[in-house]
C-alpha atoms as a PDB file:
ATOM      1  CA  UNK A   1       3.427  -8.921 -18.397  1.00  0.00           C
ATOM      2  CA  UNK A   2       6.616 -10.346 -20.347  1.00  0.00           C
ATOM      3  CA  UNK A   3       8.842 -12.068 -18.444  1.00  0.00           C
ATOM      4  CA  UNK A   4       6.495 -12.509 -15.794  1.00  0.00           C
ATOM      5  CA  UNK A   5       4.927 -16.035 -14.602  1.00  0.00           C
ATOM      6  CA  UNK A   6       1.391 -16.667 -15.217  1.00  0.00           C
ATOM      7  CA  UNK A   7       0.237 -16.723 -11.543  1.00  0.00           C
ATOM      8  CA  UNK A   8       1.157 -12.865 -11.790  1.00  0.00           C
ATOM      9  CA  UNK A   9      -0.334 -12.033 -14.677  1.00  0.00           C
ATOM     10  CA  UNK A  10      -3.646 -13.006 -13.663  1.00  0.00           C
ATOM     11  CA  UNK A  11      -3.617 -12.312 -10.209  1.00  0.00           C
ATOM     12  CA  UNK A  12      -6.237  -9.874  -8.670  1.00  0.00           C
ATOM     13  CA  UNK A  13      -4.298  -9.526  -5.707  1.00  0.00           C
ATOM     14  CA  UNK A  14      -1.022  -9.071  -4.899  1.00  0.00           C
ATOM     15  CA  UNK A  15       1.322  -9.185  -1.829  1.00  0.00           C
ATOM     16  CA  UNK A  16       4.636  -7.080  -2.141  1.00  0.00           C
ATOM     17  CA  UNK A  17       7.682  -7.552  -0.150  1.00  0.00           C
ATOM     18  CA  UNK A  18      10.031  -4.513   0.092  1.00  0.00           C
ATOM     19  CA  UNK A  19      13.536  -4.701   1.621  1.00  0.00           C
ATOM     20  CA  UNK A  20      12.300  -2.168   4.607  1.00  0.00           C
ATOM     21  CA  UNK A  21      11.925  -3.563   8.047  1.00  0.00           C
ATOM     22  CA  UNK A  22       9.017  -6.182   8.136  1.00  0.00           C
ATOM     23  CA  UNK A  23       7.252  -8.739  10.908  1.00  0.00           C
ATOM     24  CA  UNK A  24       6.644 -12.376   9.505  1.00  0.00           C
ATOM     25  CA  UNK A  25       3.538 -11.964  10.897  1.00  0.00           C
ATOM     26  CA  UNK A  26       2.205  -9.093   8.739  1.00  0.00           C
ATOM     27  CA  UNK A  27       3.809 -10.745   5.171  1.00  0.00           C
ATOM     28  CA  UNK A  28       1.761 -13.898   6.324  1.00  0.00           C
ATOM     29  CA  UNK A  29      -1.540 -11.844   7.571  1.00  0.00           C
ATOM     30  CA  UNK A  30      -0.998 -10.085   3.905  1.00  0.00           C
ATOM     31  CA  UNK A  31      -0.433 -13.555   1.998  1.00  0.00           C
ATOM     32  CA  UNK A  32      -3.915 -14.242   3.282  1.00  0.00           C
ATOM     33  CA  UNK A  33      -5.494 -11.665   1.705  1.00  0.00           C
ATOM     34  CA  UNK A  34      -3.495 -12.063  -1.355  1.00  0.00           C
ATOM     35  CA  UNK A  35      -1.427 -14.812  -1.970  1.00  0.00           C
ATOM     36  CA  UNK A  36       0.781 -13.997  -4.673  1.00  0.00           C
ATOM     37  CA  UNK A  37       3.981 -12.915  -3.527  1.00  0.00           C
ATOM     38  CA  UNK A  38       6.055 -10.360  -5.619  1.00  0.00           C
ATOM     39  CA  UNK A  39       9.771  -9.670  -3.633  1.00  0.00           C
ATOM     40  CA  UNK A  40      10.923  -5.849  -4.774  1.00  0.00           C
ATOM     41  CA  UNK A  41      14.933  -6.477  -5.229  1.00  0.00           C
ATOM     42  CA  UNK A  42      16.023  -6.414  -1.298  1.00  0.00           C
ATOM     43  CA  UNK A  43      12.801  -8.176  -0.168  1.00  0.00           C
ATOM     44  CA  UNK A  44      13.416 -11.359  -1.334  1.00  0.00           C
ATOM     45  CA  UNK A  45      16.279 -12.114   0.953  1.00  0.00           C
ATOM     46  CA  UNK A  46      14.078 -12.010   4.038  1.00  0.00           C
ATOM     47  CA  UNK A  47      11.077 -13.944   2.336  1.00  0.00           C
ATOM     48  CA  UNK A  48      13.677 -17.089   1.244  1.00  0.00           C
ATOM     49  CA  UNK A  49      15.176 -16.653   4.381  1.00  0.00           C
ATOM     50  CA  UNK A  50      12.003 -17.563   6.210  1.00  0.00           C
ATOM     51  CA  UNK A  51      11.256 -20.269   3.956  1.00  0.00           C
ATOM     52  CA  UNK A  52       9.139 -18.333   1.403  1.00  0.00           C
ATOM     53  CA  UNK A  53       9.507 -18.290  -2.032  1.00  0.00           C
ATOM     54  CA  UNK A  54       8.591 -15.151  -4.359  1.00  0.00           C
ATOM     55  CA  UNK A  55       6.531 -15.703  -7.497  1.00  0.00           C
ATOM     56  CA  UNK A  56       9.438 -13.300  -9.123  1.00  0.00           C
ATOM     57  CA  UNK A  57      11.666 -10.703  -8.364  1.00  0.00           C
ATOM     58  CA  UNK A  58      11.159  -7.567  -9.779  1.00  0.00           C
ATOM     59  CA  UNK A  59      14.033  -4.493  -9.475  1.00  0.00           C
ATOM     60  CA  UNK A  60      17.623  -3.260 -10.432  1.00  0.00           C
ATOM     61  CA  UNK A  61      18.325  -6.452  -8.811  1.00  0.00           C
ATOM     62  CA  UNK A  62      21.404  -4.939  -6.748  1.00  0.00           C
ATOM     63  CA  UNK A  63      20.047  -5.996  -3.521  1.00  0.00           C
ATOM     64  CA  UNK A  64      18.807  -9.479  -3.860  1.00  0.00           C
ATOM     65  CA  UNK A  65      20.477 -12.663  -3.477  1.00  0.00           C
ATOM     66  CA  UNK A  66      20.841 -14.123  -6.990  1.00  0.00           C
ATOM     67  CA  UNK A  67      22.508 -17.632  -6.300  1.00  0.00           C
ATOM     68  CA  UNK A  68      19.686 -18.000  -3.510  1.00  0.00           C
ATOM     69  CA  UNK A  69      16.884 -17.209  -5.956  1.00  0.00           C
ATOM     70  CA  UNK A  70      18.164 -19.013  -8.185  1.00  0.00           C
ATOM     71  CA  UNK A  71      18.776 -22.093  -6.247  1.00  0.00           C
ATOM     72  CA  UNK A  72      14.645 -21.926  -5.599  1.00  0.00           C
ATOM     73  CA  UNK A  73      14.010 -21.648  -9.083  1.00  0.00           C
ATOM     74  CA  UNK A  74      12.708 -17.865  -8.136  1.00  0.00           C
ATOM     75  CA  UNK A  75      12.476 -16.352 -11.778  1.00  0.00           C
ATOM     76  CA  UNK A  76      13.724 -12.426 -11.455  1.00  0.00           C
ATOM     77  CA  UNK A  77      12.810  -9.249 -14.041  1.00  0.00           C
ATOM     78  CA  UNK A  78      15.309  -6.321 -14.021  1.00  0.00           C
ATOM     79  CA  UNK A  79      14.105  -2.892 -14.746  1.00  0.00           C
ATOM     80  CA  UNK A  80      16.958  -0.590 -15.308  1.00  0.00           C
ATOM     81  CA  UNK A  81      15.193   2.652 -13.869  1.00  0.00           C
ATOM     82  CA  UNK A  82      17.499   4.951 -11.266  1.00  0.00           C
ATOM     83  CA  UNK A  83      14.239   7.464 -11.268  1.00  0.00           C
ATOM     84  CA  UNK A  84      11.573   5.382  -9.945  1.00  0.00           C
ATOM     85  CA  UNK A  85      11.556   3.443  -6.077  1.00  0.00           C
ATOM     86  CA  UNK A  86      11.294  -0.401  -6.199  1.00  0.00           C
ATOM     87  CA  UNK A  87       8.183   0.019  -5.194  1.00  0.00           C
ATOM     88  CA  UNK A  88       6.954   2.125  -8.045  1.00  0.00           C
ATOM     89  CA  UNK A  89       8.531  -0.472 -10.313  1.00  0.00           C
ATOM     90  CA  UNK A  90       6.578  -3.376  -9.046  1.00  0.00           C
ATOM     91  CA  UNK A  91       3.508  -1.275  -9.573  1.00  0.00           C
ATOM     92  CA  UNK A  92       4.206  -0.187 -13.324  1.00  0.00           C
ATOM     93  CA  UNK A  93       4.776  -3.827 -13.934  1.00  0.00           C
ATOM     94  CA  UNK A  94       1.708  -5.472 -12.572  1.00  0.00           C
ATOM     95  CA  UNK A  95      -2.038  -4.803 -12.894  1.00  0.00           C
ATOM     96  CA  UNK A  96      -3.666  -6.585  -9.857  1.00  0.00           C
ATOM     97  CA  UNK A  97      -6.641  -4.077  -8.686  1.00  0.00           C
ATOM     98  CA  UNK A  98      -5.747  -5.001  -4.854  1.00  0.00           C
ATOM     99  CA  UNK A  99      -2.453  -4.495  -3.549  1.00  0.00           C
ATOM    100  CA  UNK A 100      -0.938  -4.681  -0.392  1.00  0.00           C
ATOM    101  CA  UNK A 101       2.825  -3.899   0.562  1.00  0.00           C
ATOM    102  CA  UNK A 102       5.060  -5.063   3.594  1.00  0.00           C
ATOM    103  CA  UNK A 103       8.506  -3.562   3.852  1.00  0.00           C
ATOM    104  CA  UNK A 104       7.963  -0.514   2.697  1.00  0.00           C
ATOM    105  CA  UNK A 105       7.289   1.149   5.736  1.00  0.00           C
ATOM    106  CA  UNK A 106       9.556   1.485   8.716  1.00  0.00           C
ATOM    107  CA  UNK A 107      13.922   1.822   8.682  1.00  0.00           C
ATOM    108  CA  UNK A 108      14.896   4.603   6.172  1.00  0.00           C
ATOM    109  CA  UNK A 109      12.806   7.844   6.640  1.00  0.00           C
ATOM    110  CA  UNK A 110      13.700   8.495   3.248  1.00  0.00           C
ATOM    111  CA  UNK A 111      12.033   5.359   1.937  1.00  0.00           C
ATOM    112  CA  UNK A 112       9.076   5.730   4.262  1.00  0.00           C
ATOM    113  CA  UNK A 113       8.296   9.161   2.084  1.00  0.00           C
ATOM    114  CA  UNK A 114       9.352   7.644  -0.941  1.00  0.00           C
ATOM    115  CA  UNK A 115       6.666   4.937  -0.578  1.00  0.00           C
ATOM    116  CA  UNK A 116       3.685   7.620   0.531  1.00  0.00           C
ATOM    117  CA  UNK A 117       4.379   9.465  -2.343  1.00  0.00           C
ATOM    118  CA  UNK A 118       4.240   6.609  -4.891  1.00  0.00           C
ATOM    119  CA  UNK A 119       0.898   5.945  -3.639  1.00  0.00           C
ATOM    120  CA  UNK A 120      -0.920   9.760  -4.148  1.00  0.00           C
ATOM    121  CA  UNK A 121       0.244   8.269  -8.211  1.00  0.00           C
ATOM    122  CA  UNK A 122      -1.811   4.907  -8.004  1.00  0.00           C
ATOM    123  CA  UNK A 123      -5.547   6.353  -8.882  1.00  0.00           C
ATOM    124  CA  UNK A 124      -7.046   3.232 -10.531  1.00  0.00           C
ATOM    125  CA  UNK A 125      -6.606   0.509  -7.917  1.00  0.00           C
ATOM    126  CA  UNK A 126      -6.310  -0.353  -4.585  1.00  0.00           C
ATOM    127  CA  UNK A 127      -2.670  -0.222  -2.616  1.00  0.00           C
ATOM    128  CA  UNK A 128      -2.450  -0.501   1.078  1.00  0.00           C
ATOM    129  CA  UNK A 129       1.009  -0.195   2.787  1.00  0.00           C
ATOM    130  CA  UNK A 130       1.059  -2.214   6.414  1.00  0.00           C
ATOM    131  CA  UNK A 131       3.236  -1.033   8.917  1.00  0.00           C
ATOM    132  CA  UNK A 132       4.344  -1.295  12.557  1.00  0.00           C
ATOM    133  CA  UNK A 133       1.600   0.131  13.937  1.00  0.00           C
ATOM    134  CA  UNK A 134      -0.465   1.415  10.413  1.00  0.00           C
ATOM    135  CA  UNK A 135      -1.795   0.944   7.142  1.00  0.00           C
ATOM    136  CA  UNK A 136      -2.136   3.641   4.751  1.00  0.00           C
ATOM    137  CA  UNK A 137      -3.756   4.090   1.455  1.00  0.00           C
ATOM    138  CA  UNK A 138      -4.888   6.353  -0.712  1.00  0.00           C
ATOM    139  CA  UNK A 139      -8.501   7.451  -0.613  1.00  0.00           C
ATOM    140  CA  UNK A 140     -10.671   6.808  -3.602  1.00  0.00           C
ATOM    141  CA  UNK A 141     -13.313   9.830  -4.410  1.00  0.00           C
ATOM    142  CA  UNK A 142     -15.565   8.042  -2.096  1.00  0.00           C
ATOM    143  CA  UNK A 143     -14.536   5.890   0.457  1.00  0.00           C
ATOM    144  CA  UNK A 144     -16.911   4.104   3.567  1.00  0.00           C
ATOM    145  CA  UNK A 145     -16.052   2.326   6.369  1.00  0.00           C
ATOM    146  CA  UNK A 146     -17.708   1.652   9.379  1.00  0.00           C
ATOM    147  CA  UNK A 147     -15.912   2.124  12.513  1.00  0.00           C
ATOM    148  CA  UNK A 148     -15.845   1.770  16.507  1.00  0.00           C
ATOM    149  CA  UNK A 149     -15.957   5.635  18.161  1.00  0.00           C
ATOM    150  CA  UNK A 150     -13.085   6.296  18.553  1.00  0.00           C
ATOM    151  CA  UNK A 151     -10.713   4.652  16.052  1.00  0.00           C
ATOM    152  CA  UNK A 152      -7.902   6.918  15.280  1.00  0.00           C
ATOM    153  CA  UNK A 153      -8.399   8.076  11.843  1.00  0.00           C
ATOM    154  CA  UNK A 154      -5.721  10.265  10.150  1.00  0.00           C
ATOM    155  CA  UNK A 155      -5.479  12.313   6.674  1.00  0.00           C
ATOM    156  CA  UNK A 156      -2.701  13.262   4.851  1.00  0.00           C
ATOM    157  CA  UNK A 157      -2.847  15.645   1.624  1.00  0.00           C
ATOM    158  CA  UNK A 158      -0.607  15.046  -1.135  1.00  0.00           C
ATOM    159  CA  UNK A 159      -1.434  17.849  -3.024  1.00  0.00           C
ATOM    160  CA  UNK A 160      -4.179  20.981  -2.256  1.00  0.00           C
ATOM    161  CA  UNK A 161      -7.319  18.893  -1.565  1.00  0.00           C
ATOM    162  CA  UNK A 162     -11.507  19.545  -0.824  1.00  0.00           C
ATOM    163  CA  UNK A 163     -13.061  17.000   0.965  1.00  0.00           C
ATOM    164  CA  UNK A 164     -15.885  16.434   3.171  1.00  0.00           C
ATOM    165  CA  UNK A 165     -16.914  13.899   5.613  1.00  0.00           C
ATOM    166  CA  UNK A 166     -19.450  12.510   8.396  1.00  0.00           C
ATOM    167  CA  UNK A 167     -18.627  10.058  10.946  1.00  0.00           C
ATOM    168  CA  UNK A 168     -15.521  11.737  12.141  1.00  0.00           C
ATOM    169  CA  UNK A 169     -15.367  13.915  15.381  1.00  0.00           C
ATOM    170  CA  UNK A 170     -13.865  16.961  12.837  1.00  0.00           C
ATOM    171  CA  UNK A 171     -15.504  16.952   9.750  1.00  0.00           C
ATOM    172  CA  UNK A 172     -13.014  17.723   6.735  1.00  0.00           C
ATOM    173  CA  UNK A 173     -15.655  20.113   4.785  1.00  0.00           C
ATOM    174  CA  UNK A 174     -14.143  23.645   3.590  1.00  0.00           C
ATOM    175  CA  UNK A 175     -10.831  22.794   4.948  1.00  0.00           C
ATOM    176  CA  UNK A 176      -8.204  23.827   2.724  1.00  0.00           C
ATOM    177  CA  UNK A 177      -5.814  20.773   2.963  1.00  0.00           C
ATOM    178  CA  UNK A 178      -2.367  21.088   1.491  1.00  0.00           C
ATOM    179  CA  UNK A 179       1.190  19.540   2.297  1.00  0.00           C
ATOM    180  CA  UNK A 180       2.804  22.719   3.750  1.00  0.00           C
ATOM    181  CA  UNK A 181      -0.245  24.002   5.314  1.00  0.00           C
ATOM    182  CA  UNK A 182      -3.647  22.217   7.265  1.00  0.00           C
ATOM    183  CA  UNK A 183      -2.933  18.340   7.318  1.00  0.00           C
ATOM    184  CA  UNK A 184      -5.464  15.860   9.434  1.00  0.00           C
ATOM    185  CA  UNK A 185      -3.230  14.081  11.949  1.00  0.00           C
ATOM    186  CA  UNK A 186      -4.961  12.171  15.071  1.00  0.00           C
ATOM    187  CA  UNK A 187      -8.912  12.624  13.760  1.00  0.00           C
ATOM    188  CA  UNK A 188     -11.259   9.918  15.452  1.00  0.00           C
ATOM    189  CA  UNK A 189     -14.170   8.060  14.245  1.00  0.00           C
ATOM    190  CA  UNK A 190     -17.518   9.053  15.832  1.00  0.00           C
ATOM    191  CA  UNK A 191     -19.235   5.817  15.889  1.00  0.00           C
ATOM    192  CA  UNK A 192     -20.829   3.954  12.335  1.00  0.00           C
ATOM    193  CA  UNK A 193     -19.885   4.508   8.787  1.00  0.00           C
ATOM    194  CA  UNK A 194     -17.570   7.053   8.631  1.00  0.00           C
ATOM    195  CA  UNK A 195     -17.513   8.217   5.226  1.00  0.00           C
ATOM    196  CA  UNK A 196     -14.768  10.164   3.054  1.00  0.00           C
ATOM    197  CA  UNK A 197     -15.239  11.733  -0.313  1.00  0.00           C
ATOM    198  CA  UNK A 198     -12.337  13.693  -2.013  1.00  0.00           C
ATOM    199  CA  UNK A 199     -13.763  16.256  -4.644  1.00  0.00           C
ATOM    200  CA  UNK A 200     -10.328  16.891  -6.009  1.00  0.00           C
ATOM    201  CA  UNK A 201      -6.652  16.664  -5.115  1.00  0.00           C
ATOM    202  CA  UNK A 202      -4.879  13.881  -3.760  1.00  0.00           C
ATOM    203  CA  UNK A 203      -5.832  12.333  -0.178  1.00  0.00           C
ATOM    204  CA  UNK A 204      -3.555   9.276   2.024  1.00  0.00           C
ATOM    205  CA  UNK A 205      -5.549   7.645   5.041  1.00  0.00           C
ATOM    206  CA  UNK A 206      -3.683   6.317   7.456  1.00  0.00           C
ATOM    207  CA  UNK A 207      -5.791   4.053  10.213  1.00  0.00           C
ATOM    208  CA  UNK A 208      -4.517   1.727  12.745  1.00  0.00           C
ATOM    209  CA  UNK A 209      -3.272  -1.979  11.276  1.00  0.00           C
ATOM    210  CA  UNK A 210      -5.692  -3.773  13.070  1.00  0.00           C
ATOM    211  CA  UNK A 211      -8.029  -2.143  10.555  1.00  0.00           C
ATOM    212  CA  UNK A 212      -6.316  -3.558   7.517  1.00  0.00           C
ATOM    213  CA  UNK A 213      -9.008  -6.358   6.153  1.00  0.00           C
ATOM    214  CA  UNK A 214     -11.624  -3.761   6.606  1.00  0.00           C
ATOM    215  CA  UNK A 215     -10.034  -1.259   4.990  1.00  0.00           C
ATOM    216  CA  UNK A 216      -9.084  -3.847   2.068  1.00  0.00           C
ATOM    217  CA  UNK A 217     -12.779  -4.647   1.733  1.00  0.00           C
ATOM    218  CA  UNK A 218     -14.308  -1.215   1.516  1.00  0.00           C
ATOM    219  CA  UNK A 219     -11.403  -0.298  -0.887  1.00  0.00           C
ATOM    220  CA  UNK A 220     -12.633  -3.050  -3.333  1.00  0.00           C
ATOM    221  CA  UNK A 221     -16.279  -2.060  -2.555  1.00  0.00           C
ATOM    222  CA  UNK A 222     -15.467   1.198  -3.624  1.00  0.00           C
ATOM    223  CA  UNK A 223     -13.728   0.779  -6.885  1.00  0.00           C
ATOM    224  CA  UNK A 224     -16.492  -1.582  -7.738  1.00  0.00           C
ATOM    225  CA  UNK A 225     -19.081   1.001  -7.099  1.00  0.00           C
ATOM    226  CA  UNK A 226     -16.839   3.481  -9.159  1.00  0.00           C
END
Protein backbone atom coordinates (compact mmCIF):
# COMPACT_ATOMS: atom_id res chain seq x y z
CA UNK A 1 0.00 0.00 0.00
CA UNK A 2 1.44 3.68 -0.65
CA UNK A 3 2.80 5.21 2.06
CA UNK A 4 3.08 2.14 3.87
CA UNK A 5 6.54 0.35 4.93
CA UNK A 6 7.45 -2.79 3.32
CA UNK A 7 7.16 -5.06 6.42
CA UNK A 8 3.31 -4.19 5.99
CA UNK A 9 2.89 -4.69 2.70
CA UNK A 10 3.94 -8.13 2.73
CA UNK A 11 2.87 -9.23 5.90
CA UNK A 12 0.43 -12.25 6.22
CA UNK A 13 -0.36 -11.37 9.57
CA UNK A 14 -1.10 -8.54 11.31
CA UNK A 15 -1.47 -7.30 14.95
CA UNK A 16 -3.72 -4.11 15.44
CA UNK A 17 -3.66 -1.85 18.33
CA UNK A 18 -6.84 0.23 18.92
CA UNK A 19 -7.03 3.07 21.49
CA UNK A 20 -9.80 0.89 23.59
CA UNK A 21 -8.78 -0.55 26.88
CA UNK A 22 -6.02 -3.27 26.38
CA UNK A 23 -3.69 -5.78 28.75
CA UNK A 24 0.11 -5.83 27.69
CA UNK A 25 -0.27 -9.23 27.97
CA UNK A 26 -2.80 -9.86 25.16
CA UNK A 27 -0.85 -7.16 22.52
CA UNK A 28 2.27 -9.40 23.35
CA UNK A 29 0.29 -12.97 23.22
CA UNK A 30 -1.08 -11.32 19.72
CA UNK A 31 2.54 -10.10 18.54
CA UNK A 32 3.29 -13.80 18.74
CA UNK A 33 1.00 -14.84 16.43
CA UNK A 34 1.62 -11.96 14.23
CA UNK A 35 4.29 -9.74 14.65
CA UNK A 36 3.65 -6.80 12.71
CA UNK A 37 2.26 -4.16 14.66
CA UNK A 38 -0.16 -1.58 13.03
CA UNK A 39 -1.29 1.29 15.98
CA UNK A 40 -5.02 2.67 14.80
CA UNK A 41 -4.58 6.62 15.71
CA UNK A 42 -5.15 6.39 19.75
CA UNK A 43 -3.34 3.02 20.01
CA UNK A 44 -0.09 4.04 19.51
CA UNK A 45 0.23 6.03 22.66
CA UNK A 46 -0.08 2.95 24.85
CA UNK A 47 2.20 0.70 22.54
CA UNK A 48 5.29 3.58 22.73
CA UNK A 49 4.42 3.98 26.10
CA UNK A 50 5.31 0.41 26.93
CA UNK A 51 8.29 0.48 24.92
CA UNK A 52 6.78 -0.75 21.60
CA UNK A 53 7.10 0.70 18.48
CA UNK A 54 4.30 0.52 15.61
CA UNK A 55 5.32 -0.42 12.08
CA UNK A 56 2.95 2.81 11.17
CA UNK A 57 0.15 4.62 12.26
CA UNK A 58 -2.77 4.53 10.38
CA UNK A 59 -6.02 7.09 11.19
CA UNK A 60 -7.35 10.77 11.27
CA UNK A 61 -4.41 10.98 13.41
CA UNK A 62 -6.33 13.20 16.14
CA UNK A 63 -5.56 10.91 18.87
CA UNK A 64 -1.99 9.91 18.60
CA UNK A 65 1.02 11.44 19.89
CA UNK A 66 2.84 12.94 16.88
CA UNK A 67 6.15 14.37 18.49
CA UNK A 68 6.37 10.81 20.27
CA UNK A 69 6.03 8.92 16.99
CA UNK A 70 7.99 10.89 15.52
CA UNK A 71 10.79 10.91 17.92
CA UNK A 72 10.80 6.79 17.21
CA UNK A 73 10.95 7.30 13.70
CA UNK A 74 7.17 5.68 13.70
CA UNK A 75 6.09 6.60 10.01
CA UNK A 76 2.09 7.60 10.22
CA UNK A 77 -0.72 7.50 7.10
CA UNK A 78 -3.78 9.79 7.54
CA UNK A 79 -7.03 8.82 6.05
CA UNK A 80 -9.42 11.65 6.14
CA UNK A 81 -12.69 9.45 6.53
CA UNK A 82 -15.40 10.75 9.41
CA UNK A 83 -17.70 7.61 8.07
CA UNK A 84 -15.62 4.71 8.73
CA UNK A 85 -14.13 3.49 12.61
CA UNK A 86 -10.29 3.36 12.89
CA UNK A 87 -10.63 0.08 12.80
CA UNK A 88 -12.33 -0.21 9.47
CA UNK A 89 -9.59 2.07 8.16
CA UNK A 90 -6.74 -0.13 9.10
CA UNK A 91 -8.58 -2.91 7.37
CA UNK A 92 -9.28 -1.07 3.92
CA UNK A 93 -5.63 -0.26 3.99
CA UNK A 94 -3.97 -3.57 4.50
CA UNK A 95 -4.38 -7.02 2.93
CA UNK A 96 -2.85 -9.50 5.50
CA UNK A 97 -5.29 -12.75 5.35
CA UNK A 98 -4.86 -13.11 9.35
CA UNK A 99 -5.70 -10.42 11.55
CA UNK A 100 -5.96 -10.00 15.02
CA UNK A 101 -7.07 -6.75 17.01
CA UNK A 102 -6.39 -5.59 20.72
CA UNK A 103 -8.11 -2.44 21.86
CA UNK A 104 -10.97 -2.64 20.22
CA UNK A 105 -12.92 -4.29 22.66
CA UNK A 106 -13.72 -3.11 26.13
CA UNK A 107 -14.31 1.03 27.44
CA UNK A 108 -16.85 2.70 25.04
CA UNK A 109 -19.99 0.51 24.41
CA UNK A 110 -20.31 2.43 21.42
CA UNK A 111 -16.96 1.33 20.06
CA UNK A 112 -17.41 -2.22 21.26
CA UNK A 113 -20.52 -2.33 18.54
CA UNK A 114 -18.74 -0.33 16.22
CA UNK A 115 -15.93 -2.93 16.05
CA UNK A 116 -18.54 -6.17 15.81
CA UNK A 117 -20.09 -4.63 13.10
CA UNK A 118 -16.97 -3.88 11.01
CA UNK A 119 -16.25 -7.43 11.22
CA UNK A 120 -19.87 -9.07 9.69
CA UNK A 121 -18.00 -6.64 6.42
CA UNK A 122 -14.57 -8.58 6.39
CA UNK A 123 -15.68 -11.86 4.20
CA UNK A 124 -12.31 -12.69 2.57
CA UNK A 125 -9.93 -13.06 5.51
CA UNK A 126 -9.47 -13.83 8.84
CA UNK A 127 -10.03 -11.01 11.83
CA UNK A 128 -10.18 -11.98 15.41
CA UNK A 129 -10.88 -9.26 18.07
CA UNK A 130 -9.29 -10.34 21.75
CA UNK A 131 -10.87 -9.10 24.64
CA UNK A 132 -11.09 -9.22 28.45
CA UNK A 133 -12.49 -12.29 28.70
CA UNK A 134 -13.25 -13.14 24.57
CA UNK A 135 -12.34 -13.34 21.14
CA UNK A 136 -14.72 -12.95 18.44
CA UNK A 137 -14.70 -13.44 14.77
CA UNK A 138 -16.64 -13.86 12.10
CA UNK A 139 -17.52 -17.34 10.91
CA UNK A 140 -16.42 -18.42 7.49
CA UNK A 141 -19.17 -20.72 5.52
CA UNK A 142 -17.52 -23.56 7.21
CA UNK A 143 -15.73 -23.36 10.21
CA UNK A 144 -14.17 -26.57 12.60
CA UNK A 145 -12.77 -26.62 15.73
CA UNK A 146 -12.34 -29.14 18.13
CA UNK A 147 -13.27 -28.45 21.58
CA UNK A 148 -13.37 -29.67 25.40
CA UNK A 149 -17.38 -30.38 26.44
CA UNK A 150 -18.25 -27.80 27.63
CA UNK A 151 -16.48 -24.72 26.23
CA UNK A 152 -18.81 -21.86 26.11
CA UNK A 153 -19.54 -21.25 22.58
CA UNK A 154 -21.68 -18.21 21.56
CA UNK A 155 -23.34 -16.91 18.11
CA UNK A 156 -24.24 -13.72 17.15
CA UNK A 157 -26.24 -12.87 13.77
CA UNK A 158 -25.47 -9.85 11.96
CA UNK A 159 -27.99 -10.09 9.57
CA UNK A 160 -31.02 -13.00 9.04
CA UNK A 161 -28.83 -16.15 8.96
CA UNK A 162 -29.32 -20.37 8.25
CA UNK A 163 -26.90 -22.36 9.76
CA UNK A 164 -26.42 -25.73 11.01
CA UNK A 165 -24.11 -27.43 13.30
CA UNK A 166 -22.90 -30.70 15.29
CA UNK A 167 -20.80 -30.69 18.26
CA UNK A 168 -22.78 -28.16 20.15
CA UNK A 169 -25.32 -29.10 22.97
CA UNK A 170 -28.14 -26.93 20.67
CA UNK A 171 -27.69 -27.49 17.25
CA UNK A 172 -28.27 -24.18 15.11
CA UNK A 173 -30.26 -26.10 12.14
CA UNK A 174 -33.72 -24.36 11.05
CA UNK A 175 -33.22 -21.64 13.48
CA UNK A 176 -34.16 -18.46 12.09
CA UNK A 177 -31.30 -16.21 13.45
CA UNK A 178 -31.65 -12.48 13.12
CA UNK A 179 -30.42 -9.34 15.19
CA UNK A 180 -33.83 -8.35 16.67
CA UNK A 181 -35.10 -11.76 17.02
CA UNK A 182 -33.34 -15.57 18.00
CA UNK A 183 -29.54 -14.83 18.76
CA UNK A 184 -27.17 -17.86 20.27
CA UNK A 185 -25.82 -16.51 23.56
CA UNK A 186 -24.17 -19.11 26.19
CA UNK A 187 -24.24 -22.44 23.65
CA UNK A 188 -21.60 -25.15 24.84
CA UNK A 189 -19.45 -27.48 23.02
CA UNK A 190 -20.42 -31.18 23.33
CA UNK A 191 -17.11 -32.76 23.24
CA UNK A 192 -14.77 -33.09 19.63
CA UNK A 193 -14.98 -31.07 16.52
CA UNK A 194 -17.62 -28.88 16.79
CA UNK A 195 -18.40 -27.76 13.46
CA UNK A 196 -20.25 -24.50 12.04
CA UNK A 197 -21.40 -23.90 8.53
CA UNK A 198 -23.33 -20.65 7.60
CA UNK A 199 -25.49 -21.21 4.35
CA UNK A 200 -26.17 -17.53 4.08
CA UNK A 201 -26.27 -14.33 6.11
CA UNK A 202 -23.76 -13.03 8.29
CA UNK A 203 -22.57 -15.05 11.55
CA UNK A 204 -19.92 -13.54 14.72
CA UNK A 205 -18.52 -16.36 17.13
CA UNK A 206 -17.59 -15.34 20.16
CA UNK A 207 -15.53 -18.17 22.37
CA UNK A 208 -13.58 -17.73 25.45
CA UNK A 209 -9.81 -16.00 24.92
CA UNK A 210 -8.09 -18.83 26.07
CA UNK A 211 -9.28 -20.27 22.76
CA UNK A 212 -7.64 -17.65 20.62
CA UNK A 213 -4.55 -19.70 18.84
CA UNK A 214 -7.02 -22.38 18.12
CA UNK A 215 -9.42 -20.41 16.79
CA UNK A 216 -6.58 -18.52 14.66
CA UNK A 217 -5.53 -21.89 13.28
CA UNK A 218 -8.82 -23.34 12.16
CA UNK A 219 -9.63 -19.84 10.70
CA UNK A 220 -6.56 -20.16 8.36
CA UNK A 221 -7.41 -23.88 7.82
CA UNK A 222 -10.57 -22.84 6.66
CA UNK A 223 -9.89 -20.14 4.19
CA UNK A 224 -7.29 -22.43 2.81
CA UNK A 225 -9.77 -25.14 2.27
CA UNK A 226 -12.13 -22.41 0.73
Amino acid sequence: MKNFPQIVNSATKLTLLGGGSVEKSDLMAALDIAPTLIAADGGANQAMDWGISPAVVVGDLDSVDRPQAEALGVPTVFVDDQNSTDLEKCLDKTSAKTVLGVGFLGGRLDHQVAAMNALAFVKDRSVVLIGEEDVVFRLPPDFILCLAAGERVSVFPMSEVSATSTGLQWDLDGVPFRPNGQIGCSNAASGGDMRVQILSGDMLMILPKHLMMDAVTALEISRQAG
